[in-house]
PDB file of N, CA and C in Angstrom:
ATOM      1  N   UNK A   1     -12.892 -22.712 -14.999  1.00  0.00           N
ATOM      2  CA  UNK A   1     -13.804 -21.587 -14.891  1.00  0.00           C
ATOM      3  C   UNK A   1     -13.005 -20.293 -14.969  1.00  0.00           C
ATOM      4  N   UNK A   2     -13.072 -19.318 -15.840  1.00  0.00           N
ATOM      5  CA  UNK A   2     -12.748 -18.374 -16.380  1.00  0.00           C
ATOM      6  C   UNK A   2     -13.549 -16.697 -15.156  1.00  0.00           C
ATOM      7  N   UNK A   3     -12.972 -16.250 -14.541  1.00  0.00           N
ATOM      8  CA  UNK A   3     -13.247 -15.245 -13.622  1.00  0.00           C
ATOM      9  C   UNK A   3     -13.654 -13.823 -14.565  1.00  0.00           C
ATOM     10  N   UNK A   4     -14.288 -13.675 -14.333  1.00  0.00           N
ATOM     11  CA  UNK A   4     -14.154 -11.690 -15.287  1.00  0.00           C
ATOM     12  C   UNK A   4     -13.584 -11.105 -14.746  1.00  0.00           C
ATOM     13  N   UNK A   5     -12.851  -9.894 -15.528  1.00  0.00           N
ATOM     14  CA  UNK A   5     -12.145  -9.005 -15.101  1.00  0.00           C
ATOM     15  C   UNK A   5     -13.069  -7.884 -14.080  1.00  0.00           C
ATOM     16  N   UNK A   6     -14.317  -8.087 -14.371  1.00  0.00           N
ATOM     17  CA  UNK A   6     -15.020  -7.048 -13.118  1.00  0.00           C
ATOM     18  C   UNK A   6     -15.265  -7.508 -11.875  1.00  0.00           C
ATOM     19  N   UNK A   7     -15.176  -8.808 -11.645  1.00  0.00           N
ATOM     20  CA  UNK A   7     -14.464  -9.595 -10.393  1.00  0.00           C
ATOM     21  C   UNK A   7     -13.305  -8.800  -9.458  1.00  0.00           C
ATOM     22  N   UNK A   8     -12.429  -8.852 -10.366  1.00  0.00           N
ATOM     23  CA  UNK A   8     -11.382  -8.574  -9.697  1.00  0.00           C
ATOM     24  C   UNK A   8     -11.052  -7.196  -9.738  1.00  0.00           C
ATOM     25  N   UNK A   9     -11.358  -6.127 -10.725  1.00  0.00           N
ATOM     26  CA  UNK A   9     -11.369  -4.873 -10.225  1.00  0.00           C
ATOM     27  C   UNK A   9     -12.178  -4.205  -9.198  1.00  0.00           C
ATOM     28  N   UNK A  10     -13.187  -5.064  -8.807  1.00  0.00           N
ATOM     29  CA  UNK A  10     -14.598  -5.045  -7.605  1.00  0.00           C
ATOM     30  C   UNK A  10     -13.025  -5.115  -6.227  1.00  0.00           C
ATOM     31  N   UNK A  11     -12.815  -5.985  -6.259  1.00  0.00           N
ATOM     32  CA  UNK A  11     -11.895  -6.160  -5.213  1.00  0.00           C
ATOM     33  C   UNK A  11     -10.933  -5.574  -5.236  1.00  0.00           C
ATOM     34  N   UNK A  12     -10.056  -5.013  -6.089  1.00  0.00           N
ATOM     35  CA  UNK A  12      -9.225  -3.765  -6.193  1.00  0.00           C
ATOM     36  C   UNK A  12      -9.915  -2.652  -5.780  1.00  0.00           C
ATOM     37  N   UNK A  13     -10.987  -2.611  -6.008  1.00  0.00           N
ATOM     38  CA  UNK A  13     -11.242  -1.199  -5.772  1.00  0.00           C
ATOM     39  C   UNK A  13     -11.760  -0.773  -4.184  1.00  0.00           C
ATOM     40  N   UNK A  14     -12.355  -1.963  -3.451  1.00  0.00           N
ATOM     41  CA  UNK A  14     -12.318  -2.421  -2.492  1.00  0.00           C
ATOM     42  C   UNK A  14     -11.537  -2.066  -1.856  1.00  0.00           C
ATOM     43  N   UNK A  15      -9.971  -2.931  -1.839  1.00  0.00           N
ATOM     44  CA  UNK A  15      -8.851  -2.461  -1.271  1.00  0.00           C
ATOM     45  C   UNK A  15      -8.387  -0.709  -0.808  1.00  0.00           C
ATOM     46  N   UNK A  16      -8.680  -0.526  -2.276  1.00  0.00           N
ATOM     47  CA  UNK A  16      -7.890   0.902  -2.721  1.00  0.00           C
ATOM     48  C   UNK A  16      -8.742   1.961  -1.813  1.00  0.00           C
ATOM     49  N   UNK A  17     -10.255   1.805  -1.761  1.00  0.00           N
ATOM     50  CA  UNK A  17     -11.184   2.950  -0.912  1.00  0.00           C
ATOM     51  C   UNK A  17     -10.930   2.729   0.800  1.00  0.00           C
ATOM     52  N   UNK A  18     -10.336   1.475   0.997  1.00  0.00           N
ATOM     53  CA  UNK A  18     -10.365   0.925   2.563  1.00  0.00           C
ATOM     54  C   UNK A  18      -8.981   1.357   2.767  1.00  0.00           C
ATOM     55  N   UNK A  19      -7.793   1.306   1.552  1.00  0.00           N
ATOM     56  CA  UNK A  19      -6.215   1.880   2.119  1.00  0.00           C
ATOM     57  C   UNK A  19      -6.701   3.583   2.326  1.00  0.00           C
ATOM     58  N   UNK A  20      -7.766   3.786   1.310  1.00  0.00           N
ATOM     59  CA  UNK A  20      -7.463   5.343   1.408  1.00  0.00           C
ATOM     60  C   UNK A  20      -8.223   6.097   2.813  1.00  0.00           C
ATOM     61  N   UNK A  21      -9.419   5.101   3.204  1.00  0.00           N
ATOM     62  CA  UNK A  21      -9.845   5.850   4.412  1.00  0.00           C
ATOM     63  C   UNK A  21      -9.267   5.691   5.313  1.00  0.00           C
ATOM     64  N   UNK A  22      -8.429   4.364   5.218  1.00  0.00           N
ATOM     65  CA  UNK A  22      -7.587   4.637   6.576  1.00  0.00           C
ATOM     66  C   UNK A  22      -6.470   5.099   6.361  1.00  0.00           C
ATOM     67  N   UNK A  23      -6.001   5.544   5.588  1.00  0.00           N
ATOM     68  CA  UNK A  23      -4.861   6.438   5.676  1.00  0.00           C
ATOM     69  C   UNK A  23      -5.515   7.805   6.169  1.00  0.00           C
ATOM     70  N   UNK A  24      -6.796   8.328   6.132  1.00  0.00           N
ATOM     71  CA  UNK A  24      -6.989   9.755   6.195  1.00  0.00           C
ATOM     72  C   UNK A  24      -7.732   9.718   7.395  1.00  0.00           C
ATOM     73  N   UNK A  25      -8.439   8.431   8.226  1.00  0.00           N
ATOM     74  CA  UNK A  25      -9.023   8.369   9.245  1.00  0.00           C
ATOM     75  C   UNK A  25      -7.991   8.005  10.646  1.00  0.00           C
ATOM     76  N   UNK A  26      -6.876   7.175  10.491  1.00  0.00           N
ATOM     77  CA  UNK A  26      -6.554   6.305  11.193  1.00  0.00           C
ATOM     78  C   UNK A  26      -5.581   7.456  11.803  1.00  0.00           C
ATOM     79  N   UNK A  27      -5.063   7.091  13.393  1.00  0.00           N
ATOM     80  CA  UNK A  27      -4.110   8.546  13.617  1.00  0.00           C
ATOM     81  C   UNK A  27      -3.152   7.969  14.156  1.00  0.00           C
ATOM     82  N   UNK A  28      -3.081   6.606  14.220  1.00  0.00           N
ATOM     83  CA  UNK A  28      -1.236   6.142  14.308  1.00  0.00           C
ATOM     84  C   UNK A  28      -0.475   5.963  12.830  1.00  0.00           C
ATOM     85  N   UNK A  29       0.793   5.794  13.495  1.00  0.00           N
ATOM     86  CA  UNK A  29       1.316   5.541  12.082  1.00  0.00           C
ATOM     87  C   UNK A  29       1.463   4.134  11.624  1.00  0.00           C
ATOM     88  N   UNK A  30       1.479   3.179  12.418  1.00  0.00           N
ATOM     89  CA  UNK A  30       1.519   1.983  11.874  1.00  0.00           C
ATOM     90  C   UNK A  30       0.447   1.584  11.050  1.00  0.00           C
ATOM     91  N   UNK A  31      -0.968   1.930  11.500  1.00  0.00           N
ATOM     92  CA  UNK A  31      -1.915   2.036  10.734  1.00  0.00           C
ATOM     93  C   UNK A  31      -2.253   2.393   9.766  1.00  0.00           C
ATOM     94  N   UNK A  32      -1.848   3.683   9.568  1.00  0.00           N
ATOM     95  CA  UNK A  32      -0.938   4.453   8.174  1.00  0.00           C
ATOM     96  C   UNK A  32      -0.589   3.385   7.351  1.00  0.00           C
ATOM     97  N   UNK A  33       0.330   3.033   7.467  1.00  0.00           N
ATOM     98  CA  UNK A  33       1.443   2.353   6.785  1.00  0.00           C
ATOM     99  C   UNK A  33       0.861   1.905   5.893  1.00  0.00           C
ATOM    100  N   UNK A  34      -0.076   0.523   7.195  1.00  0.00           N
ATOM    101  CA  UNK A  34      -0.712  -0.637   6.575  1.00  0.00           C
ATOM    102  C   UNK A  34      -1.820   0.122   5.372  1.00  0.00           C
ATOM    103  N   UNK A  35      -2.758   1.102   5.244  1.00  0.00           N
ATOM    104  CA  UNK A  35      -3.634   1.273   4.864  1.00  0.00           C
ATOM    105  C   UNK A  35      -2.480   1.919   2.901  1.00  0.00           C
ATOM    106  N   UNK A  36      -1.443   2.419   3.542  1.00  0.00           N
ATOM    107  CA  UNK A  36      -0.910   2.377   2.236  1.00  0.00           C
ATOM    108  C   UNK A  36      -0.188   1.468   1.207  1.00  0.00           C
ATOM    109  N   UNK A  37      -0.448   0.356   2.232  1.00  0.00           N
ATOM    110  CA  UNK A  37       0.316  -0.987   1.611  1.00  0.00           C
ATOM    111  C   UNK A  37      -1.311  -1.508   0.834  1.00  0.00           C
ATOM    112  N   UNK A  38      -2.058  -1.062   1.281  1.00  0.00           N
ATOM    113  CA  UNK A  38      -3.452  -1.670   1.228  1.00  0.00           C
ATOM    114  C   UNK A  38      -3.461  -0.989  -0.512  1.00  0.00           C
ATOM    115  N   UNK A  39      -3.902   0.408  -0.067  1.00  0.00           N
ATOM    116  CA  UNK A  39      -3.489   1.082  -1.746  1.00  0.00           C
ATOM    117  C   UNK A  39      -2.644   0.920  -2.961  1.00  0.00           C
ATOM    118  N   UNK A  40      -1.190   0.120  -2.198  1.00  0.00           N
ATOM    119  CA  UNK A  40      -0.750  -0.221  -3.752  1.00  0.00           C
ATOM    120  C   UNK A  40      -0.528  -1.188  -3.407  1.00  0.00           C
ATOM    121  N   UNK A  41      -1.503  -2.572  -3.126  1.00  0.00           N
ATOM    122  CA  UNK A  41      -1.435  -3.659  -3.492  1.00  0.00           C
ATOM    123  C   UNK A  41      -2.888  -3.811  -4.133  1.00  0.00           C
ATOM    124  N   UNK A  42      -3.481  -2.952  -4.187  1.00  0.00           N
ATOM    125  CA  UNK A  42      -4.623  -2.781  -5.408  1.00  0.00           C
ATOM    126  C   UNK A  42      -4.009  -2.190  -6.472  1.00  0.00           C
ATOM    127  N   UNK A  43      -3.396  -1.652  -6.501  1.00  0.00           N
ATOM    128  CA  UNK A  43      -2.460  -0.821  -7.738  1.00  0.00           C
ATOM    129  C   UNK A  43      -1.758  -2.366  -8.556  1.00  0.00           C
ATOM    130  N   UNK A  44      -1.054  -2.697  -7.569  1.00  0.00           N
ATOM    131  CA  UNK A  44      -0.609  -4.175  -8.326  1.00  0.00           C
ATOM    132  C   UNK A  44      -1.369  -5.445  -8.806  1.00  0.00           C
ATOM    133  N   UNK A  45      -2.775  -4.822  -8.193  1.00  0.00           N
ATOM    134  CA  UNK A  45      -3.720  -6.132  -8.866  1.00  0.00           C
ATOM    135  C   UNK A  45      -4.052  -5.872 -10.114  1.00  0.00           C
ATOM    136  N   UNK A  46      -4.274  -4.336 -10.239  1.00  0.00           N
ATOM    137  CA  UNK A  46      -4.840  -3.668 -11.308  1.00  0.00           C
ATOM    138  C   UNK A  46      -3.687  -4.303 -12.398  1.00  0.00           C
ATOM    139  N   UNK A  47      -2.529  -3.535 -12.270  1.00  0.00           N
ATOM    140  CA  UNK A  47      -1.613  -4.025 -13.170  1.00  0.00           C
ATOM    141  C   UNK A  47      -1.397  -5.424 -13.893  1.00  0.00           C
ATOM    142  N   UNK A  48      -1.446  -6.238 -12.848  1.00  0.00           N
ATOM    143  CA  UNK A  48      -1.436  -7.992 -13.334  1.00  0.00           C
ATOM    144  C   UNK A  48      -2.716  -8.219 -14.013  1.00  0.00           C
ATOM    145  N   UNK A  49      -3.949  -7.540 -13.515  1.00  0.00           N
ATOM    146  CA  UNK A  49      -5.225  -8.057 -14.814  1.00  0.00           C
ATOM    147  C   UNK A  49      -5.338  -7.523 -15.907  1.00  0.00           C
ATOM    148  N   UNK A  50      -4.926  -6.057 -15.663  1.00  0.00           N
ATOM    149  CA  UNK A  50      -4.924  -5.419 -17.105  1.00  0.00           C
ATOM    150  C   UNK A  50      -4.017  -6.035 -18.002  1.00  0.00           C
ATOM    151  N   UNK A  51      -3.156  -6.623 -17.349  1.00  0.00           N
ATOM    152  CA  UNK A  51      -2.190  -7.492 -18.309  1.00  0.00           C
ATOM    153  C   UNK A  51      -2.691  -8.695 -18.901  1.00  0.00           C
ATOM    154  N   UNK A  52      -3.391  -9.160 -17.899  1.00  0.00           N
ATOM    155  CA  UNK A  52      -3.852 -10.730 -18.202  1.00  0.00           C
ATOM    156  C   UNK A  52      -5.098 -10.250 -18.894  1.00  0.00           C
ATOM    157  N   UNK A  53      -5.688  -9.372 -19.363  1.00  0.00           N
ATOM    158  CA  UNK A  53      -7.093  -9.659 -20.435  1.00  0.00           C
ATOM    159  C   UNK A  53      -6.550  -8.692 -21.740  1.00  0.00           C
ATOM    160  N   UNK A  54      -5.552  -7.824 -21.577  1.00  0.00           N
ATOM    161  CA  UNK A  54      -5.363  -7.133 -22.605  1.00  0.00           C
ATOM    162  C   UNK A  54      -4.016  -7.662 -23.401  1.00  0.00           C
ATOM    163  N   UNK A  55      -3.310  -8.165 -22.570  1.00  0.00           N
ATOM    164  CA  UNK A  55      -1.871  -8.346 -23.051  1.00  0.00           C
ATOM    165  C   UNK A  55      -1.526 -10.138 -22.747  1.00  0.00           C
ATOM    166  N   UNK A  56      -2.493 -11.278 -23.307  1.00  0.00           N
ATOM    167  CA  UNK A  56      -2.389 -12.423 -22.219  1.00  0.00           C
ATOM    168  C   UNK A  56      -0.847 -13.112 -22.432  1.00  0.00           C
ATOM    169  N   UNK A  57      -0.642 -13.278 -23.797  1.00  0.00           N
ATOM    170  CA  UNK A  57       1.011 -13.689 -24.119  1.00  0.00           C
ATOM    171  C   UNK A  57       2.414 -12.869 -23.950  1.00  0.00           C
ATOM    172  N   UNK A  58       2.265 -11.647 -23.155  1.00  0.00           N
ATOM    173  CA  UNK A  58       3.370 -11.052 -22.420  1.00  0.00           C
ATOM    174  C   UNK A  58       3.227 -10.585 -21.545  1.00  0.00           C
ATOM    175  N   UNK A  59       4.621 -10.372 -20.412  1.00  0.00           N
ATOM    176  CA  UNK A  59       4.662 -10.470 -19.553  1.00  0.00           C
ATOM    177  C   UNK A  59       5.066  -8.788 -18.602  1.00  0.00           C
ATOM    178  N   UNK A  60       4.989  -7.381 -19.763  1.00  0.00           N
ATOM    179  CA  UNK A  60       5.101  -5.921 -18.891  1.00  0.00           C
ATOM    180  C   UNK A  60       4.300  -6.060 -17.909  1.00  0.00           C
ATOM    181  N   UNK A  61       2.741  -6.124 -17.698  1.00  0.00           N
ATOM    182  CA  UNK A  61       2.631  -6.202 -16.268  1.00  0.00           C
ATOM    183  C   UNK A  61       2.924  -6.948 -15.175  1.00  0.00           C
ATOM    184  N   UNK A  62       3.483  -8.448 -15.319  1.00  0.00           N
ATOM    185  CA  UNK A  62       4.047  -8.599 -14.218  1.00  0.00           C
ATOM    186  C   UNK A  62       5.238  -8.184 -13.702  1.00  0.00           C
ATOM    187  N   UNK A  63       5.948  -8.071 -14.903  1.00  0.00           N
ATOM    188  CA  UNK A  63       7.513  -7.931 -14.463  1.00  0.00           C
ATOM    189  C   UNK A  63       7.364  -6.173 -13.950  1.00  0.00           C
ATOM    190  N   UNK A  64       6.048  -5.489 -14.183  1.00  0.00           N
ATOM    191  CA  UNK A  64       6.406  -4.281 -13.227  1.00  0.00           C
ATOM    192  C   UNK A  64       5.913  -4.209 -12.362  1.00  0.00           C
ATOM    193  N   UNK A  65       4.815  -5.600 -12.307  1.00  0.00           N
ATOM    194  CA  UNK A  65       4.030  -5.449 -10.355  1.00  0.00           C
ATOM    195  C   UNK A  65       5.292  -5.648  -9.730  1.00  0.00           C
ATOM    196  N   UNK A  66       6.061  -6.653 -10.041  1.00  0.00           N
ATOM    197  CA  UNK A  66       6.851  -7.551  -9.096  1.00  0.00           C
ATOM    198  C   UNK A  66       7.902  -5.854  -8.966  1.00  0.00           C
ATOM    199  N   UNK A  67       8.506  -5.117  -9.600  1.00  0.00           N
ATOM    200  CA  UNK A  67       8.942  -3.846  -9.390  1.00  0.00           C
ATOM    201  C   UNK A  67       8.458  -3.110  -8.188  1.00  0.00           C
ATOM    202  N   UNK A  68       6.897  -3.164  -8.404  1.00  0.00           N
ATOM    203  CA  UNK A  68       6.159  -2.419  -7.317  1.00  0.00           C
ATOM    204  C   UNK A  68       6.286  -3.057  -6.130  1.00  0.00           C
ATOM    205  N   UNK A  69       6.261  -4.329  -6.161  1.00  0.00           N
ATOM    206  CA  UNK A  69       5.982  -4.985  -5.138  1.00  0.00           C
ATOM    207  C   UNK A  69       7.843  -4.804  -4.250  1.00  0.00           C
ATOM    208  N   UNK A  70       8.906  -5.110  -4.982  1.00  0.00           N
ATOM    209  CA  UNK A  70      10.222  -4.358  -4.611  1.00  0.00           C
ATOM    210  C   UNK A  70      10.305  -3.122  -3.976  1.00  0.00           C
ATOM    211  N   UNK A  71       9.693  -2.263  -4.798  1.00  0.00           N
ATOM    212  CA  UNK A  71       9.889  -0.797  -4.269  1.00  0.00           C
ATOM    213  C   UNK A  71       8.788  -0.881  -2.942  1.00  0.00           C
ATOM    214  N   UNK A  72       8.125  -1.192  -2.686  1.00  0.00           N
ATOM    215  CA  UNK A  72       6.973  -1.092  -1.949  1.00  0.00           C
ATOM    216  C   UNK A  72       7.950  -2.216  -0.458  1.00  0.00           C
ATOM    217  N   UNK A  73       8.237  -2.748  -0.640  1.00  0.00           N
ATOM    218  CA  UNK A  73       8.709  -3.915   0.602  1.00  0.00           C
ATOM    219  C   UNK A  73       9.989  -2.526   0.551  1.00  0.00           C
ATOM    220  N   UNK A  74      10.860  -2.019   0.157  1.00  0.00           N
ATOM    221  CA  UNK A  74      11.672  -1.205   0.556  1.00  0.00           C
ATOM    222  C   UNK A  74      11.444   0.163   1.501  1.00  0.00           C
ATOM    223  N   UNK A  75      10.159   0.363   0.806  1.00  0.00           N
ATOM    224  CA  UNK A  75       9.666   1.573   1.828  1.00  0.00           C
ATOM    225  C   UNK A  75       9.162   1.152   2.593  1.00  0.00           C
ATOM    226  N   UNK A  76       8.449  -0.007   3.107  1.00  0.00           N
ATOM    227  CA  UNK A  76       7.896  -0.199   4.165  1.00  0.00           C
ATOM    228  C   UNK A  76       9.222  -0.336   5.093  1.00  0.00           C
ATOM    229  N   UNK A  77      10.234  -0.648   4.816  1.00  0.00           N
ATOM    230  CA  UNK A  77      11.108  -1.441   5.942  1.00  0.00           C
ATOM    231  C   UNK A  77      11.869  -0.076   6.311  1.00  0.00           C
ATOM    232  N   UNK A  78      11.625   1.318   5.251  1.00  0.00           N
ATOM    233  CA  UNK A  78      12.503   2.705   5.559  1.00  0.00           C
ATOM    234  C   UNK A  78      11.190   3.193   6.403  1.00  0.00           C
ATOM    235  N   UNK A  79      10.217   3.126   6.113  1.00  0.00           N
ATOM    236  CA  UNK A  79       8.726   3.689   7.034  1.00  0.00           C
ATOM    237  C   UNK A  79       9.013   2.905   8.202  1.00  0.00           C
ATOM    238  N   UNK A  80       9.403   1.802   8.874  1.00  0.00           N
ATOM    239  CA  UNK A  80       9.341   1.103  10.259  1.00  0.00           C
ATOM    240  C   UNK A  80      10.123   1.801  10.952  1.00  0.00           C
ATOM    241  N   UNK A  81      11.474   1.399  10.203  1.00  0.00           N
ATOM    242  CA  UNK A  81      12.677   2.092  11.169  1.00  0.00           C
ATOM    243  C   UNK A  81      12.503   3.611  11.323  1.00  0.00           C
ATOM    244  N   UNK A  82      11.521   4.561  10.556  1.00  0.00           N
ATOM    245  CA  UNK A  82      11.399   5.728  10.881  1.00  0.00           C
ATOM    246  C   UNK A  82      10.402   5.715  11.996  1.00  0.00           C
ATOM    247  N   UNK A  83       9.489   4.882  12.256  1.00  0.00           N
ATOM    248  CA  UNK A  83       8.887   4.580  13.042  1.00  0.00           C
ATOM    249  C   UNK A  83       9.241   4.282  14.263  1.00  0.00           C
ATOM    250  N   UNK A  84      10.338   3.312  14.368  1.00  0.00           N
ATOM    251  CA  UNK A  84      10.946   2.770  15.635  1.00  0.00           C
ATOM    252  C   UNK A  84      11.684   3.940  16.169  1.00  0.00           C
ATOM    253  N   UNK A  85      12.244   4.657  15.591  1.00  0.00           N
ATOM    254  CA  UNK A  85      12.841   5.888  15.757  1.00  0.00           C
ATOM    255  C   UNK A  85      12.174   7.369  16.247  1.00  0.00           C
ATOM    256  N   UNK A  86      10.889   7.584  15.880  1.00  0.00           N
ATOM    257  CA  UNK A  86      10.093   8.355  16.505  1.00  0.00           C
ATOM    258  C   UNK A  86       9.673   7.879  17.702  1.00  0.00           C
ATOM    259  N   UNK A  87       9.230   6.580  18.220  1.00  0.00           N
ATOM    260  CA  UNK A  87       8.843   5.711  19.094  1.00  0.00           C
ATOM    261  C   UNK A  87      10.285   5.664  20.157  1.00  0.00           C
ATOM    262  N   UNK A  88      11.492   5.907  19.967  1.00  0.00           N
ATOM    263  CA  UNK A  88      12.175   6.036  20.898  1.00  0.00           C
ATOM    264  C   UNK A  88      12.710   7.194  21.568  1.00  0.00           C
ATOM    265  N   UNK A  89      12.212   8.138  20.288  1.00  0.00           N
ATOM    266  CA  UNK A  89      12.269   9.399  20.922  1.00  0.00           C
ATOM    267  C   UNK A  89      11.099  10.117  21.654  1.00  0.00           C
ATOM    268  N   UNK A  90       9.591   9.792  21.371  1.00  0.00           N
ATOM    269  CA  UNK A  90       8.144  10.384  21.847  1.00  0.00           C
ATOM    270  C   UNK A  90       7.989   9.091  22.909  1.00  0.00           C
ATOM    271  N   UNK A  91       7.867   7.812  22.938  1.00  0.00           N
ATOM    272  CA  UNK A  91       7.538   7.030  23.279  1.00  0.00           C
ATOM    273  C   UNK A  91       6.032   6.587  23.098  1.00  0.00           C
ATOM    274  N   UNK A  92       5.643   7.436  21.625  1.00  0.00           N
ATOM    275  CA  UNK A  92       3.957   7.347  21.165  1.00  0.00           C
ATOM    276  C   UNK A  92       4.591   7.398  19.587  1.00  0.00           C
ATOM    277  N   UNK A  93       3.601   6.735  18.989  1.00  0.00           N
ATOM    278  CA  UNK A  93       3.196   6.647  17.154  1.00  0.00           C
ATOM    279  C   UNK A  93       2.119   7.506  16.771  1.00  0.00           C
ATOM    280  N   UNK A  94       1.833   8.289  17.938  1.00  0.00           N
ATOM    281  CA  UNK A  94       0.416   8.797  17.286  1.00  0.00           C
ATOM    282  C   UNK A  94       0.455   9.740  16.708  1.00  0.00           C
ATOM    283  N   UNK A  95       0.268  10.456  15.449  1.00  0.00           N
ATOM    284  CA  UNK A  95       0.138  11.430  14.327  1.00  0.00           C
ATOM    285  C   UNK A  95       0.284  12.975  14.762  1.00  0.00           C
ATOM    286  N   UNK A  96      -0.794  13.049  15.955  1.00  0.00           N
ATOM    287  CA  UNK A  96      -0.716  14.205  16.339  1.00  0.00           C
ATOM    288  C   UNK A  96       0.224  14.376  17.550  1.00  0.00           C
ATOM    289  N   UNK A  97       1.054  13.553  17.874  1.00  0.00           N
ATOM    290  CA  UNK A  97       2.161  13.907  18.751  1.00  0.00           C
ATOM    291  C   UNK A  97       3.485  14.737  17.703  1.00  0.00           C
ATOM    292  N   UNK A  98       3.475  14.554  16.695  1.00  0.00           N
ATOM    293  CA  UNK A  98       4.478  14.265  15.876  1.00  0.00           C
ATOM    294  C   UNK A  98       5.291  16.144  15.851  1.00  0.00           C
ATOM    295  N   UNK A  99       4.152  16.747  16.354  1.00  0.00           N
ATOM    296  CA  UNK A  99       4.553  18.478  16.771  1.00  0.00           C
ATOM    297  C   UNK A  99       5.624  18.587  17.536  1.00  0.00           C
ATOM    298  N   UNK A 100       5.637  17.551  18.475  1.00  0.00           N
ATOM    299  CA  UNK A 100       6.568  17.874  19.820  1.00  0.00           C
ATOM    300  C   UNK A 100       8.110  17.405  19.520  1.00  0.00           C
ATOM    301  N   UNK A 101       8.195  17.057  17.886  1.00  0.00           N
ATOM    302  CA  UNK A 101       9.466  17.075  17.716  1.00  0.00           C
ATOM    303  C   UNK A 101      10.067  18.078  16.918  1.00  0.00           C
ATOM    304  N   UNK A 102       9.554  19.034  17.183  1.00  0.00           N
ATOM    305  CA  UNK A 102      10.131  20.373  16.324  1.00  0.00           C
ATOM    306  C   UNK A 102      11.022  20.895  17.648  1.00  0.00           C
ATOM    307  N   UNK A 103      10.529  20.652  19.093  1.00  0.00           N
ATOM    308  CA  UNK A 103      11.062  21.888  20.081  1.00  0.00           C
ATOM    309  C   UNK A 103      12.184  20.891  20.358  1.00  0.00           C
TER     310      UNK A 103
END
């Protein structure tokens, strides 16, 4: 059984409106994070189908999700430790504390 491609951009797009409200609703940062991991792992779905209905016998979109998906596991692990690091200095993640490290 053969899926349509409006299947799966339904669910990309899904993703992509739920990373973006919680990136602009949510007021910790871990939450953050997640909601931007949420956004470009719809970005990388997009990429692998547009590949698979437009391009089915080569392989540019995967070999640049799997890129994204690299660069993306790298910033998350530089976003934690910036995290763990605010968290030992405030002893809070929350967004709007983030003032009290200017004084």
């Amino acid at each position: 059984m053969d899926v349509p491609m409006e299947l799966y951009l339904v669910v990309s797009t899904v993703m992509f409106f739920a990373g973006v409200y919680g990136f602009i609703a949510r007021k910790n940062m871990l939450t953050i994070l997640i909601s931007l991991e949420l956004v470009l792992n719809a970005v990388d779905i997009n990429f692998v189908i547009f590949n698979r209905f437009l391009y089915p016998q080569q392989m540019e979109g995967m070999i640049f999700t799997l890129f994204a998906i690299a660069v993306s596991a790298a910033e998350t692990a530089i976003a934690i430790a910036i995290i763990i690091n605010i968290y030992r200095n405030l002893q809070n993640i929350d967004v709007k504390k983030l003032s009290e490290l200017k004084n």
